[in-house]
PDB file of N, CA and C in Angstrom:
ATOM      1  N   UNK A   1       0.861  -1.170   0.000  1.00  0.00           N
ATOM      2  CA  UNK A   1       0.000   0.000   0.000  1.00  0.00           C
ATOM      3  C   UNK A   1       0.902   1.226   0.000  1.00  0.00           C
ATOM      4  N   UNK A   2       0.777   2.038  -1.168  1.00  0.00           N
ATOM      5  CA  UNK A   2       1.418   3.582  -0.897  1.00  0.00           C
ATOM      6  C   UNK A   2       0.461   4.650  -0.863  1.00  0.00           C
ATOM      7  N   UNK A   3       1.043   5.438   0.019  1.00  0.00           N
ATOM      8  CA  UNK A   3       0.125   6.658   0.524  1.00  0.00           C
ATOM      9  C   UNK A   3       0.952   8.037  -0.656  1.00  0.00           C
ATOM     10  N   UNK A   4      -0.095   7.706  -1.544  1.00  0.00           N
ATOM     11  CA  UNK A   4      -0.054   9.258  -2.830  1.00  0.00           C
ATOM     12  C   UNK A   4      -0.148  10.484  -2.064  1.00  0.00           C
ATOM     13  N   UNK A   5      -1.104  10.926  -1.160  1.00  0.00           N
ATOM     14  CA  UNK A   5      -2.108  11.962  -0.616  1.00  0.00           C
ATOM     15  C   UNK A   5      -0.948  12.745   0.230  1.00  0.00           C
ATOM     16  N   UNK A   6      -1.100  13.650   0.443  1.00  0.00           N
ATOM     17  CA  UNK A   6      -0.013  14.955   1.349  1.00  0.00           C
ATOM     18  C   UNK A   6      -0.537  14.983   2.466  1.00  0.00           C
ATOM     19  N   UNK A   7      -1.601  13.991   3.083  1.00  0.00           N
ATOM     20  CA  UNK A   7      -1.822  13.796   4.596  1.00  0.00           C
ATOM     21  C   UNK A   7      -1.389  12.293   4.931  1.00  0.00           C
ATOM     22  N   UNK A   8      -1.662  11.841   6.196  1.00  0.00           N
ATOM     23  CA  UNK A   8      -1.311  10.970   7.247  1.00  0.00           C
ATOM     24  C   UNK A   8      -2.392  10.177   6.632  1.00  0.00           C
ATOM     25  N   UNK A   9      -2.401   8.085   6.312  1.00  0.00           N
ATOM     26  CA  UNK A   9      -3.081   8.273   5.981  1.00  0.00           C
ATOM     27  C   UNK A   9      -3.288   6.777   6.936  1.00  0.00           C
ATOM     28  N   UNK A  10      -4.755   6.533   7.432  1.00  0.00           N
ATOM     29  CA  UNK A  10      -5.030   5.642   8.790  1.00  0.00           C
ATOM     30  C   UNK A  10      -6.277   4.501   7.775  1.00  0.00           C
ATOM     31  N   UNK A  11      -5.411   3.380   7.764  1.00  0.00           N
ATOM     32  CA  UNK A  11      -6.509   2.231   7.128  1.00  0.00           C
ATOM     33  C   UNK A  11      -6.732   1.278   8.196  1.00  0.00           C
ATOM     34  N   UNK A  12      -8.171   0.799   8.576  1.00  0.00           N
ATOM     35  CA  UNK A  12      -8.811   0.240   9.286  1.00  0.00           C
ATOM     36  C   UNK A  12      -9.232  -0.884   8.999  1.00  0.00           C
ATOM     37  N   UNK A  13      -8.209  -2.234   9.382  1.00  0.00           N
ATOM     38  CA  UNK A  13      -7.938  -3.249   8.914  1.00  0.00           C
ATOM     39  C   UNK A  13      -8.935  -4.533   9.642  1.00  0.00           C
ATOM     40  N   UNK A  14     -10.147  -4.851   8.816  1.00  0.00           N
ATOM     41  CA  UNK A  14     -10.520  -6.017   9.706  1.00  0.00           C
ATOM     42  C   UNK A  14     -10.044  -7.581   9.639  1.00  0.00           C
ATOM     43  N   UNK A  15      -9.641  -7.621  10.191  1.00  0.00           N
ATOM     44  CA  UNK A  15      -8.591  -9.249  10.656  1.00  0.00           C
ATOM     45  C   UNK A  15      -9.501 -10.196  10.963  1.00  0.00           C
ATOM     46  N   UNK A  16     -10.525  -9.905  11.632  1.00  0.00           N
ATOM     47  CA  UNK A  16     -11.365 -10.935  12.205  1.00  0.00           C
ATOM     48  C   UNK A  16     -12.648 -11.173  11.261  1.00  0.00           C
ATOM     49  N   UNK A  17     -12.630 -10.307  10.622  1.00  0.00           N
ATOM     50  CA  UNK A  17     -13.549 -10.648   9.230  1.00  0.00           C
ATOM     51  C   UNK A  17     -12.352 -11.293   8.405  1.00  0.00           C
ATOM     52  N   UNK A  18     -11.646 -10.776   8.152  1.00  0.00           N
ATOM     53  CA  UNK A  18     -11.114 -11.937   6.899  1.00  0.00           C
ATOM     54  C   UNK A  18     -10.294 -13.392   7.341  1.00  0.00           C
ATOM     55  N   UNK A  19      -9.653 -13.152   8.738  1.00  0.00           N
ATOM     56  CA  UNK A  19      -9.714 -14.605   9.259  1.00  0.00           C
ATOM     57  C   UNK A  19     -11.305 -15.548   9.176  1.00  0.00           C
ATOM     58  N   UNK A  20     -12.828 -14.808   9.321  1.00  0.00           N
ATOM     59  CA  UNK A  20     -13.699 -15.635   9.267  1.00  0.00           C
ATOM     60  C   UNK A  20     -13.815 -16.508   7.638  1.00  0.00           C
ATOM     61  N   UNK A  21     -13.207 -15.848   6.761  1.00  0.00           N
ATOM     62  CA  UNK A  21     -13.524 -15.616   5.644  1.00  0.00           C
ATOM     63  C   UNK A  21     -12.368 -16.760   5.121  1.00  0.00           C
ATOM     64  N   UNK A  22     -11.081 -17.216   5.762  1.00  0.00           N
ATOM     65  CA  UNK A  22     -10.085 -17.849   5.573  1.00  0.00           C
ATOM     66  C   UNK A  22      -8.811 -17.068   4.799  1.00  0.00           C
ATOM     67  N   UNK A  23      -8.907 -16.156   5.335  1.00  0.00           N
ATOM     68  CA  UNK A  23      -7.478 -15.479   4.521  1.00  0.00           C
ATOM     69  C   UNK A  23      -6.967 -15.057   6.097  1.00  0.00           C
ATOM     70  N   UNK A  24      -5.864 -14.699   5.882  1.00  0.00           N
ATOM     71  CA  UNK A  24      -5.188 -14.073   7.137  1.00  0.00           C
ATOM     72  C   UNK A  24      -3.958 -12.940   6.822  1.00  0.00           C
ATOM     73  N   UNK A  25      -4.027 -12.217   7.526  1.00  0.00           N
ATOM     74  CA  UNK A  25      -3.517 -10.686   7.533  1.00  0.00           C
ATOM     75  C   UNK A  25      -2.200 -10.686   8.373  1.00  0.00           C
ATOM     76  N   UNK A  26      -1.038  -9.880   7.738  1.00  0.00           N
ATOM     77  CA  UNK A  26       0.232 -10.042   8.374  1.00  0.00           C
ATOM     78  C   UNK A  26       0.908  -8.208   7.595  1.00  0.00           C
ATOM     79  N   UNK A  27       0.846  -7.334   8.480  1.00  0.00           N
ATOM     80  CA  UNK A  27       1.826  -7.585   9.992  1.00  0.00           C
ATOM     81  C   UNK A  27       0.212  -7.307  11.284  1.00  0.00           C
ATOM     82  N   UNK A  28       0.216  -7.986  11.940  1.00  0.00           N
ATOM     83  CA  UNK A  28      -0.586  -7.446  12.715  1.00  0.00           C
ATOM     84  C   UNK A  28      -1.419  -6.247  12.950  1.00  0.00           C
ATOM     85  N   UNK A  29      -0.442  -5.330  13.110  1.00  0.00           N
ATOM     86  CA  UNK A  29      -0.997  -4.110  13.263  1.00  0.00           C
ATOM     87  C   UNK A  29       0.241  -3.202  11.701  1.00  0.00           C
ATOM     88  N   UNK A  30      -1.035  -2.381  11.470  1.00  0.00           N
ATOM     89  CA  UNK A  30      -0.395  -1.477  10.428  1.00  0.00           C
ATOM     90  C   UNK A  30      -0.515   0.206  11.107  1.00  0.00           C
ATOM     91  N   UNK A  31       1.037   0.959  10.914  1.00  0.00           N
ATOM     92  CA  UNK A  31       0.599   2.412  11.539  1.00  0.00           C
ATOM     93  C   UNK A  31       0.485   3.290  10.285  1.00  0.00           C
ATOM     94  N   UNK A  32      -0.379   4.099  10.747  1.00  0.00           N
ATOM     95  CA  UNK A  32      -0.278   5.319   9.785  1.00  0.00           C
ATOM     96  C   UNK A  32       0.735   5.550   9.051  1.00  0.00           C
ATOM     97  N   UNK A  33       0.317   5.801   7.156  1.00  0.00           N
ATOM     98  CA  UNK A  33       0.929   6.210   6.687  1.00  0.00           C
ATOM     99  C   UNK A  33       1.142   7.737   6.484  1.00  0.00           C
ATOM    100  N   UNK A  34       2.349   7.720   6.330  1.00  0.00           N
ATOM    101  CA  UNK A  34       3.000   8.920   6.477  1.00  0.00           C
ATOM    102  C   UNK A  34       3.051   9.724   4.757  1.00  0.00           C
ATOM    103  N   UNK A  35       2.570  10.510   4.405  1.00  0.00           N
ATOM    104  CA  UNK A  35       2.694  11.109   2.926  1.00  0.00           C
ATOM    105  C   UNK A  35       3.578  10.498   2.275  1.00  0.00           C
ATOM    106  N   UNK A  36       3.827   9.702   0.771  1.00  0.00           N
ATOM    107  CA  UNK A  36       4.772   9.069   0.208  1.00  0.00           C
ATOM    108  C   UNK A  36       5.297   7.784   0.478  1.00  0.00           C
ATOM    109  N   UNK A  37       5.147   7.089   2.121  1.00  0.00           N
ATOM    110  CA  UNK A  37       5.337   6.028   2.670  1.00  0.00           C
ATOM    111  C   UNK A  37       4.613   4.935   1.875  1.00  0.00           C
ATOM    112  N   UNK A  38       5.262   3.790   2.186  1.00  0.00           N
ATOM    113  CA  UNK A  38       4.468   2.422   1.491  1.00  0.00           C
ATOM    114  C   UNK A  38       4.833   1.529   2.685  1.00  0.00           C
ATOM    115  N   UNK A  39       3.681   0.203   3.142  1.00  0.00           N
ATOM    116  CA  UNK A  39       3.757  -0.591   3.638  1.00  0.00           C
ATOM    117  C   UNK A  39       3.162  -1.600   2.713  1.00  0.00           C
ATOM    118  N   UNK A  40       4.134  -2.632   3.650  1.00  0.00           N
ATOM    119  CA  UNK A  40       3.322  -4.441   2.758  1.00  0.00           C
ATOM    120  C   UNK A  40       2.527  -4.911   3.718  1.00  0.00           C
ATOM    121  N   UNK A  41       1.572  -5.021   2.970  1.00  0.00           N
ATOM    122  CA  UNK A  41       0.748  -6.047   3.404  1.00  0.00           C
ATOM    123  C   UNK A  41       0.515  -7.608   2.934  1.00  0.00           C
ATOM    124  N   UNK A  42       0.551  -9.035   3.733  1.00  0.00           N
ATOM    125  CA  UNK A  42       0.727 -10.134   2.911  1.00  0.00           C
ATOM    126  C   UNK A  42      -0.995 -10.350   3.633  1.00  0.00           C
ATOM    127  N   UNK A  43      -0.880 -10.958   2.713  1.00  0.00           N
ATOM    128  CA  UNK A  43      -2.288 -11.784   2.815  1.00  0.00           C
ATOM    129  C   UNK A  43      -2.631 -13.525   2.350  1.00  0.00           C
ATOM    130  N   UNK A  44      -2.839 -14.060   3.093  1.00  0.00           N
ATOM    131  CA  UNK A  44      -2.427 -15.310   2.789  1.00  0.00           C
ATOM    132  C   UNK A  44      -4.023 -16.657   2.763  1.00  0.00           C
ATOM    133  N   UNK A  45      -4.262 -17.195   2.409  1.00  0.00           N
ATOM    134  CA  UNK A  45      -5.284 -18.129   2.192  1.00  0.00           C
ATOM    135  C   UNK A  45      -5.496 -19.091   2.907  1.00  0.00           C
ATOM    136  N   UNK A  46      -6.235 -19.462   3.870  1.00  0.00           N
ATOM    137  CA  UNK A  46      -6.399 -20.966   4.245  1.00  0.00           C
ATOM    138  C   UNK A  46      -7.293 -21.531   4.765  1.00  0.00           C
ATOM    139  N   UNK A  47      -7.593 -22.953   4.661  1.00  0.00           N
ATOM    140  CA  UNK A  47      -8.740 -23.680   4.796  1.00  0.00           C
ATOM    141  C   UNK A  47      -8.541 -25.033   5.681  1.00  0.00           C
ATOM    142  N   UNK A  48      -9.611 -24.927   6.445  1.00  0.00           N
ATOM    143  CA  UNK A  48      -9.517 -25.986   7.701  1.00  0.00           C
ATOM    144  C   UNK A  48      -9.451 -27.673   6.390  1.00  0.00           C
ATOM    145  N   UNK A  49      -8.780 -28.295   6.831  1.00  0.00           N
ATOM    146  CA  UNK A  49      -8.603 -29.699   6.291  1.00  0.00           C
ATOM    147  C   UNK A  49     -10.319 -30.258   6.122  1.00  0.00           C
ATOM    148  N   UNK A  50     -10.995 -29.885   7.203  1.00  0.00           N
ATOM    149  CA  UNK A  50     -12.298 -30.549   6.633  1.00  0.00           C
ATOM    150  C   UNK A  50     -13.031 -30.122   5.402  1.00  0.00           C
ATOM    151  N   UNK A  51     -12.910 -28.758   5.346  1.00  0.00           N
ATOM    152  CA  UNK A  51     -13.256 -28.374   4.450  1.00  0.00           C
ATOM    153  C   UNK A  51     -13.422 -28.587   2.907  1.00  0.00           C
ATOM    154  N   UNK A  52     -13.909 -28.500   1.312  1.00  0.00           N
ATOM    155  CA  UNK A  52     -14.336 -28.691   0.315  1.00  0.00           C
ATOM    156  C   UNK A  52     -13.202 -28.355   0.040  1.00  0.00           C
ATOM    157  N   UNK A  53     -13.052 -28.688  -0.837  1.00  0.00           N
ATOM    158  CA  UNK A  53     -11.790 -27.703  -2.454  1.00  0.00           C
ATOM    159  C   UNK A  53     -13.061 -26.926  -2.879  1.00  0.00           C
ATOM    160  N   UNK A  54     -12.393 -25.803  -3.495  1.00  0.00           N
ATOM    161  CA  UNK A  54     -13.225 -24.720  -4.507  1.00  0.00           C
ATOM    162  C   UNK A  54     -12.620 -23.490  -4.214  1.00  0.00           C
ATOM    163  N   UNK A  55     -13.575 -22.539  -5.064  1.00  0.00           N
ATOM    164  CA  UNK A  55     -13.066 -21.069  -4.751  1.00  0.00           C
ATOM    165  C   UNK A  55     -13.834 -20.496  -3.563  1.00  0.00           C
ATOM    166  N   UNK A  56     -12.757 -19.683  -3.437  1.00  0.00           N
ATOM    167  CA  UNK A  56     -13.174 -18.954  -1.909  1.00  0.00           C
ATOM    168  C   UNK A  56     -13.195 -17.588  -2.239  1.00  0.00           C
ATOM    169  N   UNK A  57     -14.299 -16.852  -2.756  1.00  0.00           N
ATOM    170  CA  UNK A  57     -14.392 -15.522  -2.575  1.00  0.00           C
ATOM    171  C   UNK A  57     -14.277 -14.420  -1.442  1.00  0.00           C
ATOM    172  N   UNK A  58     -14.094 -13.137  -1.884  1.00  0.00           N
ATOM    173  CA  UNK A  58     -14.509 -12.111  -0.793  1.00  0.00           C
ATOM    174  C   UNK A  58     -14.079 -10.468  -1.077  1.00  0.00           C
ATOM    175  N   UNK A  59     -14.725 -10.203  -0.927  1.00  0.00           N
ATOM    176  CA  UNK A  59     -14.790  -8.763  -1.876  1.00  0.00           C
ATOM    177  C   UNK A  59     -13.866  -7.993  -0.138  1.00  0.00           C
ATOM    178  N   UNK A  60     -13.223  -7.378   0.111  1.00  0.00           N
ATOM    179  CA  UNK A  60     -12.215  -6.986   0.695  1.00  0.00           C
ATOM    180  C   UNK A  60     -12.488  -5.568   1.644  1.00  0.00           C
ATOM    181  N   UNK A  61     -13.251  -4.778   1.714  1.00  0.00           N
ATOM    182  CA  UNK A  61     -13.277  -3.362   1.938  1.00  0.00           C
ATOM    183  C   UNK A  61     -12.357  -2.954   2.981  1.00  0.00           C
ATOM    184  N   UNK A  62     -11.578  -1.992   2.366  1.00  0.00           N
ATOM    185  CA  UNK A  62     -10.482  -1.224   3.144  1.00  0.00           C
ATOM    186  C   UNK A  62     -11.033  -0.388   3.868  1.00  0.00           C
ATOM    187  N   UNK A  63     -11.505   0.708   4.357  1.00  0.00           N
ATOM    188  CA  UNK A  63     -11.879   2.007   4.677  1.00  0.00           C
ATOM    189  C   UNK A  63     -10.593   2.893   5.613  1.00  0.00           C
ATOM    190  N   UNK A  64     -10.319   4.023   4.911  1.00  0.00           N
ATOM    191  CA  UNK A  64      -9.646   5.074   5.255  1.00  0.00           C
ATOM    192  C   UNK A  64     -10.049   6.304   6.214  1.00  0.00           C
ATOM    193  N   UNK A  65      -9.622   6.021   7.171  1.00  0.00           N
ATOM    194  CA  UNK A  65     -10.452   7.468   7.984  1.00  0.00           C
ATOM    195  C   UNK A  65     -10.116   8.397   7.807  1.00  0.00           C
ATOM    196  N   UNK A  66     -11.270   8.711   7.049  1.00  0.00           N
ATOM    197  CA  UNK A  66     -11.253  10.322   7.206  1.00  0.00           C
ATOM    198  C   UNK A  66     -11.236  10.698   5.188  1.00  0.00           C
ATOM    199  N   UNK A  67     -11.143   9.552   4.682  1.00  0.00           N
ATOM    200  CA  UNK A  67     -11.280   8.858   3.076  1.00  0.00           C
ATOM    201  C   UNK A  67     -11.875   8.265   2.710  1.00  0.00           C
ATOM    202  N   UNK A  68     -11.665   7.678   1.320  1.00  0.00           N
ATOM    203  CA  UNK A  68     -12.611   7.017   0.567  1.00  0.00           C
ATOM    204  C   UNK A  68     -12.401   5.627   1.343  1.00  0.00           C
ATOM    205  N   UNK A  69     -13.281   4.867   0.493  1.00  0.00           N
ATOM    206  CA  UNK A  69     -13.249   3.135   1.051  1.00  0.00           C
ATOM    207  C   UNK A  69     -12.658   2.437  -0.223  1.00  0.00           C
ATOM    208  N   UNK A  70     -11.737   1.561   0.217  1.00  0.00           N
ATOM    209  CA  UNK A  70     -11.393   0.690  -1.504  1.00  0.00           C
ATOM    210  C   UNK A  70     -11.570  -0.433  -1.166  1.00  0.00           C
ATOM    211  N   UNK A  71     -12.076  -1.313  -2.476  1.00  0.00           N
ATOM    212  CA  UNK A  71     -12.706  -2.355  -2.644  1.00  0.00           C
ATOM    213  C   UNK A  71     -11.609  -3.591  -3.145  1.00  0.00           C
ATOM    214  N   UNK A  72     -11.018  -4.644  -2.256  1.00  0.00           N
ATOM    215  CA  UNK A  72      -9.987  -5.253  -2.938  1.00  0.00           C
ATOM    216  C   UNK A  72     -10.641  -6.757  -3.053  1.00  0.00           C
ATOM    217  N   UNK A  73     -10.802  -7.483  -4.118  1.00  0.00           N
ATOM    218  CA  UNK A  73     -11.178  -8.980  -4.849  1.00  0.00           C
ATOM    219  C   UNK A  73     -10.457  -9.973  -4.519  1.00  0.00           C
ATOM    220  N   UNK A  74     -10.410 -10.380  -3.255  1.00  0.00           N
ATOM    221  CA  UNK A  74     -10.136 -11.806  -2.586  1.00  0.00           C
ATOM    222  C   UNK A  74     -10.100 -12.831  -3.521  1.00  0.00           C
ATOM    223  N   UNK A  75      -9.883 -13.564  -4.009  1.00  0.00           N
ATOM    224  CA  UNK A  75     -10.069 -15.370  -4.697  1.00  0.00           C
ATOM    225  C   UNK A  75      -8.744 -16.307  -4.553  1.00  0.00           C
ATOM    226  N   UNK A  76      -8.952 -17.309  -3.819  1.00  0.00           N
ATOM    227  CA  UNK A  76      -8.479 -18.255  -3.847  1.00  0.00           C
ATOM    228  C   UNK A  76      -9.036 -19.298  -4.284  1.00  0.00           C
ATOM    229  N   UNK A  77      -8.524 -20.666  -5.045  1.00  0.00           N
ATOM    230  CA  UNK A  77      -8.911 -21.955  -5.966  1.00  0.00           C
ATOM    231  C   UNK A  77      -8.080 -22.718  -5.064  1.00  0.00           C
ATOM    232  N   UNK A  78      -9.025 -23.435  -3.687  1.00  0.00           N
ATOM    233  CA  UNK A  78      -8.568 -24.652  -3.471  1.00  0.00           C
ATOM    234  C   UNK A  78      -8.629 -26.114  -4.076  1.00  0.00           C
ATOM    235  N   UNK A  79      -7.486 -26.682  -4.498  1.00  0.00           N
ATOM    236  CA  UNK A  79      -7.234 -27.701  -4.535  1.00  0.00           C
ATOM    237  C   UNK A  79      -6.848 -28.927  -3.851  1.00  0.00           C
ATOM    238  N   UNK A  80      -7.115 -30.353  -4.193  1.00  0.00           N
ATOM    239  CA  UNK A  80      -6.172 -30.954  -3.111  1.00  0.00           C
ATOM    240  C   UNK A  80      -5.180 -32.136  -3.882  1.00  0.00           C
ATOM    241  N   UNK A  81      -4.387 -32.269  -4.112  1.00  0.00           N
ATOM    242  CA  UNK A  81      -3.937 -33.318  -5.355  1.00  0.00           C
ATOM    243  C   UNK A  81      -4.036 -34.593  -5.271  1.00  0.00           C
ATOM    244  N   UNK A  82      -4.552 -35.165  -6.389  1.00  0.00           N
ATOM    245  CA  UNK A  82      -4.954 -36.512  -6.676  1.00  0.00           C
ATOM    246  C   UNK A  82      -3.780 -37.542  -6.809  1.00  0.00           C
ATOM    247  N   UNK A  83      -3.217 -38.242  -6.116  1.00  0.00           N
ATOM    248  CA  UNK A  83      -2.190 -39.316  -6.233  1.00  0.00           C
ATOM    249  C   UNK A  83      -2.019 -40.317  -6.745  1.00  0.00           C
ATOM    250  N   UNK A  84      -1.222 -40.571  -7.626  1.00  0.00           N
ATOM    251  CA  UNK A  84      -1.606 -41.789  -7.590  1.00  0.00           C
ATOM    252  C   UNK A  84       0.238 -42.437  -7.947  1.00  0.00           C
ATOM    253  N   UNK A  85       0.369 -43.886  -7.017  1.00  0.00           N
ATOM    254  CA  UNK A  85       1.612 -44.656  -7.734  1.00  0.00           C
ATOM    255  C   UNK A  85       1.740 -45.279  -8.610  1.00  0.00           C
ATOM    256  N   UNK A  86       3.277 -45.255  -8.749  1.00  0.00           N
ATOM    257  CA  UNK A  86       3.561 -46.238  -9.920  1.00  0.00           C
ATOM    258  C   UNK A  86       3.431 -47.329  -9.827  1.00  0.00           C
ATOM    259  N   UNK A  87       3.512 -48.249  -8.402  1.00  0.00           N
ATOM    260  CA  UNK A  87       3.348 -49.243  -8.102  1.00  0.00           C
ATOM    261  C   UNK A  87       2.359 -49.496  -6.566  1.00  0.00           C
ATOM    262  N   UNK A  88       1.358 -50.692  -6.419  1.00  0.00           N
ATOM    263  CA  UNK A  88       0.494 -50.580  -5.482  1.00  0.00           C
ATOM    264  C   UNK A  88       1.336 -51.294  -3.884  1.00  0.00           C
ATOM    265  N   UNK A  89       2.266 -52.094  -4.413  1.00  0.00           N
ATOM    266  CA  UNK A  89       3.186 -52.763  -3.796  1.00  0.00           C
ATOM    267  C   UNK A  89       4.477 -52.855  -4.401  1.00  0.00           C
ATOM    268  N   UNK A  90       5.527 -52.477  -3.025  1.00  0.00           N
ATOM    269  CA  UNK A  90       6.867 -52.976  -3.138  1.00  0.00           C
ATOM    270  C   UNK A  90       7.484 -54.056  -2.645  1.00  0.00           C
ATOM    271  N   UNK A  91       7.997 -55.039  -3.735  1.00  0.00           N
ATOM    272  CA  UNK A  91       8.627 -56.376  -2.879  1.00  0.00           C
ATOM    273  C   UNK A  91      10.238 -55.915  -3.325  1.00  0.00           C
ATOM    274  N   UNK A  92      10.883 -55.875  -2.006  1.00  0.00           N
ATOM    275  CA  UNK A  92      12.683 -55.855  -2.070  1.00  0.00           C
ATOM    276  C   UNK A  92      13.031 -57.439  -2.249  1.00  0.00           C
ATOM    277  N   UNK A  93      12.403 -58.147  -2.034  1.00  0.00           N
ATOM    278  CA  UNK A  93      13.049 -59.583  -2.042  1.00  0.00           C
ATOM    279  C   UNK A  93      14.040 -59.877  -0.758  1.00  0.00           C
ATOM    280  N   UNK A  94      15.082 -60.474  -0.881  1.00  0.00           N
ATOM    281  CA  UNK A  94      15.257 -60.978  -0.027  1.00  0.00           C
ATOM    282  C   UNK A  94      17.138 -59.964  -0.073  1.00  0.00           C
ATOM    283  N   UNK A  95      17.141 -59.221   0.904  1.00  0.00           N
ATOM    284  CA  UNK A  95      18.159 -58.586   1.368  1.00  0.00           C
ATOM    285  C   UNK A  95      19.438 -59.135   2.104  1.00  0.00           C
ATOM    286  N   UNK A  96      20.605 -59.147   2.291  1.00  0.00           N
ATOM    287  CA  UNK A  96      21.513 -59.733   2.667  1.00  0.00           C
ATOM    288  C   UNK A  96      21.900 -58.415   3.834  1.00  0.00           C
ATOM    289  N   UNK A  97      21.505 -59.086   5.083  1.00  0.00           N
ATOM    290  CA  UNK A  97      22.094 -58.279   6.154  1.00  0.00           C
ATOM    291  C   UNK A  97      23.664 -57.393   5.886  1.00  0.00           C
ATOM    292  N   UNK A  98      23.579 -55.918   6.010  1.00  0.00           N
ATOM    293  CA  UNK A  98      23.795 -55.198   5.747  1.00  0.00           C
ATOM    294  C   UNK A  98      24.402 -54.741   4.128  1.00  0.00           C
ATOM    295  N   UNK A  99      23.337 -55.397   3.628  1.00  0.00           N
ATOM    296  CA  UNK A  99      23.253 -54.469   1.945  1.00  0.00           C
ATOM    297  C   UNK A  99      22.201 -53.786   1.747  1.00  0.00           C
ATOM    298  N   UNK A 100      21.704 -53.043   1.250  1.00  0.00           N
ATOM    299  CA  UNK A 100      21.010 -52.420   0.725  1.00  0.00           C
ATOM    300  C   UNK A 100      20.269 -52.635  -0.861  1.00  0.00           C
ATOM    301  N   UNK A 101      18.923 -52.211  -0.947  1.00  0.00           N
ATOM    302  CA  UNK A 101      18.275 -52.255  -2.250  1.00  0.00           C
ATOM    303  C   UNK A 101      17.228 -50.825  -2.099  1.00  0.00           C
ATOM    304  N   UNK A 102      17.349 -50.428  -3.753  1.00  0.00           N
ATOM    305  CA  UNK A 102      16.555 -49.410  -3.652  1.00  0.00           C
ATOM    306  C   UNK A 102      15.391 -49.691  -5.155  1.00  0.00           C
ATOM    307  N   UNK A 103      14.143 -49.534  -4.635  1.00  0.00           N
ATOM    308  CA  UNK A 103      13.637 -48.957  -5.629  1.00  0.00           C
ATOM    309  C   UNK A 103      12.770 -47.875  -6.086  1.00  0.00           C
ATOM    310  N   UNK A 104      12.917 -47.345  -6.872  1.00  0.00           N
ATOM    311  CA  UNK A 104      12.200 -46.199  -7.244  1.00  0.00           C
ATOM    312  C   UNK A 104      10.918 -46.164  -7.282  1.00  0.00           C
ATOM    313  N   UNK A 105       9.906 -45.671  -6.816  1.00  0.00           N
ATOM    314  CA  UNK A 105       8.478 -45.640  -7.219  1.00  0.00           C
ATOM    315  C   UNK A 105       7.920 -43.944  -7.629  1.00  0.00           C
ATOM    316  N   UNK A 106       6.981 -43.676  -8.253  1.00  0.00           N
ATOM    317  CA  UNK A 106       7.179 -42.649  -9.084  1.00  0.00           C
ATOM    318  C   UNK A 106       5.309 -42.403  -8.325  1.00  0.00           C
ATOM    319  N   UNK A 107       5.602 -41.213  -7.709  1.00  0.00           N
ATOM    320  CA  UNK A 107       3.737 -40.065  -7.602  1.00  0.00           C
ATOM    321  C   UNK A 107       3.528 -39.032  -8.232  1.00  0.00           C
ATOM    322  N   UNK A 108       2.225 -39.495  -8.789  1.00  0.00           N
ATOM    323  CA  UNK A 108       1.867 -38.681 -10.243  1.00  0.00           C
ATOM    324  C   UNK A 108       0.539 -37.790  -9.408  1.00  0.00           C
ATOM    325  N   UNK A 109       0.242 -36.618 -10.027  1.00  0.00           N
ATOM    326  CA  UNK A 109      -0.646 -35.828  -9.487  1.00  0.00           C
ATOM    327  C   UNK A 109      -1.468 -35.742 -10.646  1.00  0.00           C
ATOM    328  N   UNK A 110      -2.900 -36.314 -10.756  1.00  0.00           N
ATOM    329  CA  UNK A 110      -3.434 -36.357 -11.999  1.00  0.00           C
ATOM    330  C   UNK A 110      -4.341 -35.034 -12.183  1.00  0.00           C
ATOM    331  N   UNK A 111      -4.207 -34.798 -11.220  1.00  0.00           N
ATOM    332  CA  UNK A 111      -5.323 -33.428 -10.971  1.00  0.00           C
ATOM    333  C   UNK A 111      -5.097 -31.890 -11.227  1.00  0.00           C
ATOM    334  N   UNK A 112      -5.557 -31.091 -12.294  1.00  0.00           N
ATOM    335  CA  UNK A 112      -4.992 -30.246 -12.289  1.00  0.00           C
ATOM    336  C   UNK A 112      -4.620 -28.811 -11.156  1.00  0.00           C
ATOM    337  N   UNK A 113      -3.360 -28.476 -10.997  1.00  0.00           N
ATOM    338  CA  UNK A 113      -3.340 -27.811 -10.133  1.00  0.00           C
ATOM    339  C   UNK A 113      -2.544 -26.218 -10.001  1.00  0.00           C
ATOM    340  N   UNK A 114      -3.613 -25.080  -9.766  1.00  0.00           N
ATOM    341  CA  UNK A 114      -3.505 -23.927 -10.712  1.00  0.00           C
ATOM    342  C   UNK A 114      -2.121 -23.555  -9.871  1.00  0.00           C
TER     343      UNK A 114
END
């Protein structure tokens, strides 16, 4: 976020709405920007394991005190990947105390994943 404007500029960040929403907000607290200043904001996606795959909307509203309100377009596309092996079973056969055998088995993700 950069502050264009020749005043101080105070955005009013709800955390506990967009944690309800499954995104989560980092740095905790954001201070006033200062004319010309920029801060980062990360924003990050997530979904309880019980939960569906799909998209997760959420239309974002910033509001500025003492300013306009801006509108930022949330979407995340959960996925979960489909596995599958190359083989359903591995037989090593019969090993000779302290040798080793290796074999390769190969996981394929058939599912597309954005």
């Amino acid at each position: 976020i950069h502050n264009s404007c020749a005043e101080l500029v105070t955005l009013t960040l709800d955390k506990k709405m967009l944690k309800d929403h499954g995104f989560v907000l980092e740095p905790d607290s954001l201070k006033p920007l200062p004319p010309g200043k920029s801060a980062v904001i990360n924003v990050t996606a997530t979904r309880p394991k019980e939960e569906p795959e799909g998209i997760k909307e959420l239309e974002w509203v910033i509001p500025v005190r003492g300013g306009p309100v801006y509108k930022v377009q949330l979407k995340a596309d959960f996925v979960l990947p489909d596995l599958t092996l190359s083989h359903d079973f591995l037989d090593f056969g019969k090993i000779l105390f302290g040798q080793r055998k290796r074999i390769t088995m190969e996981f394929k993700n058939d599912k597309m994943v954005p």
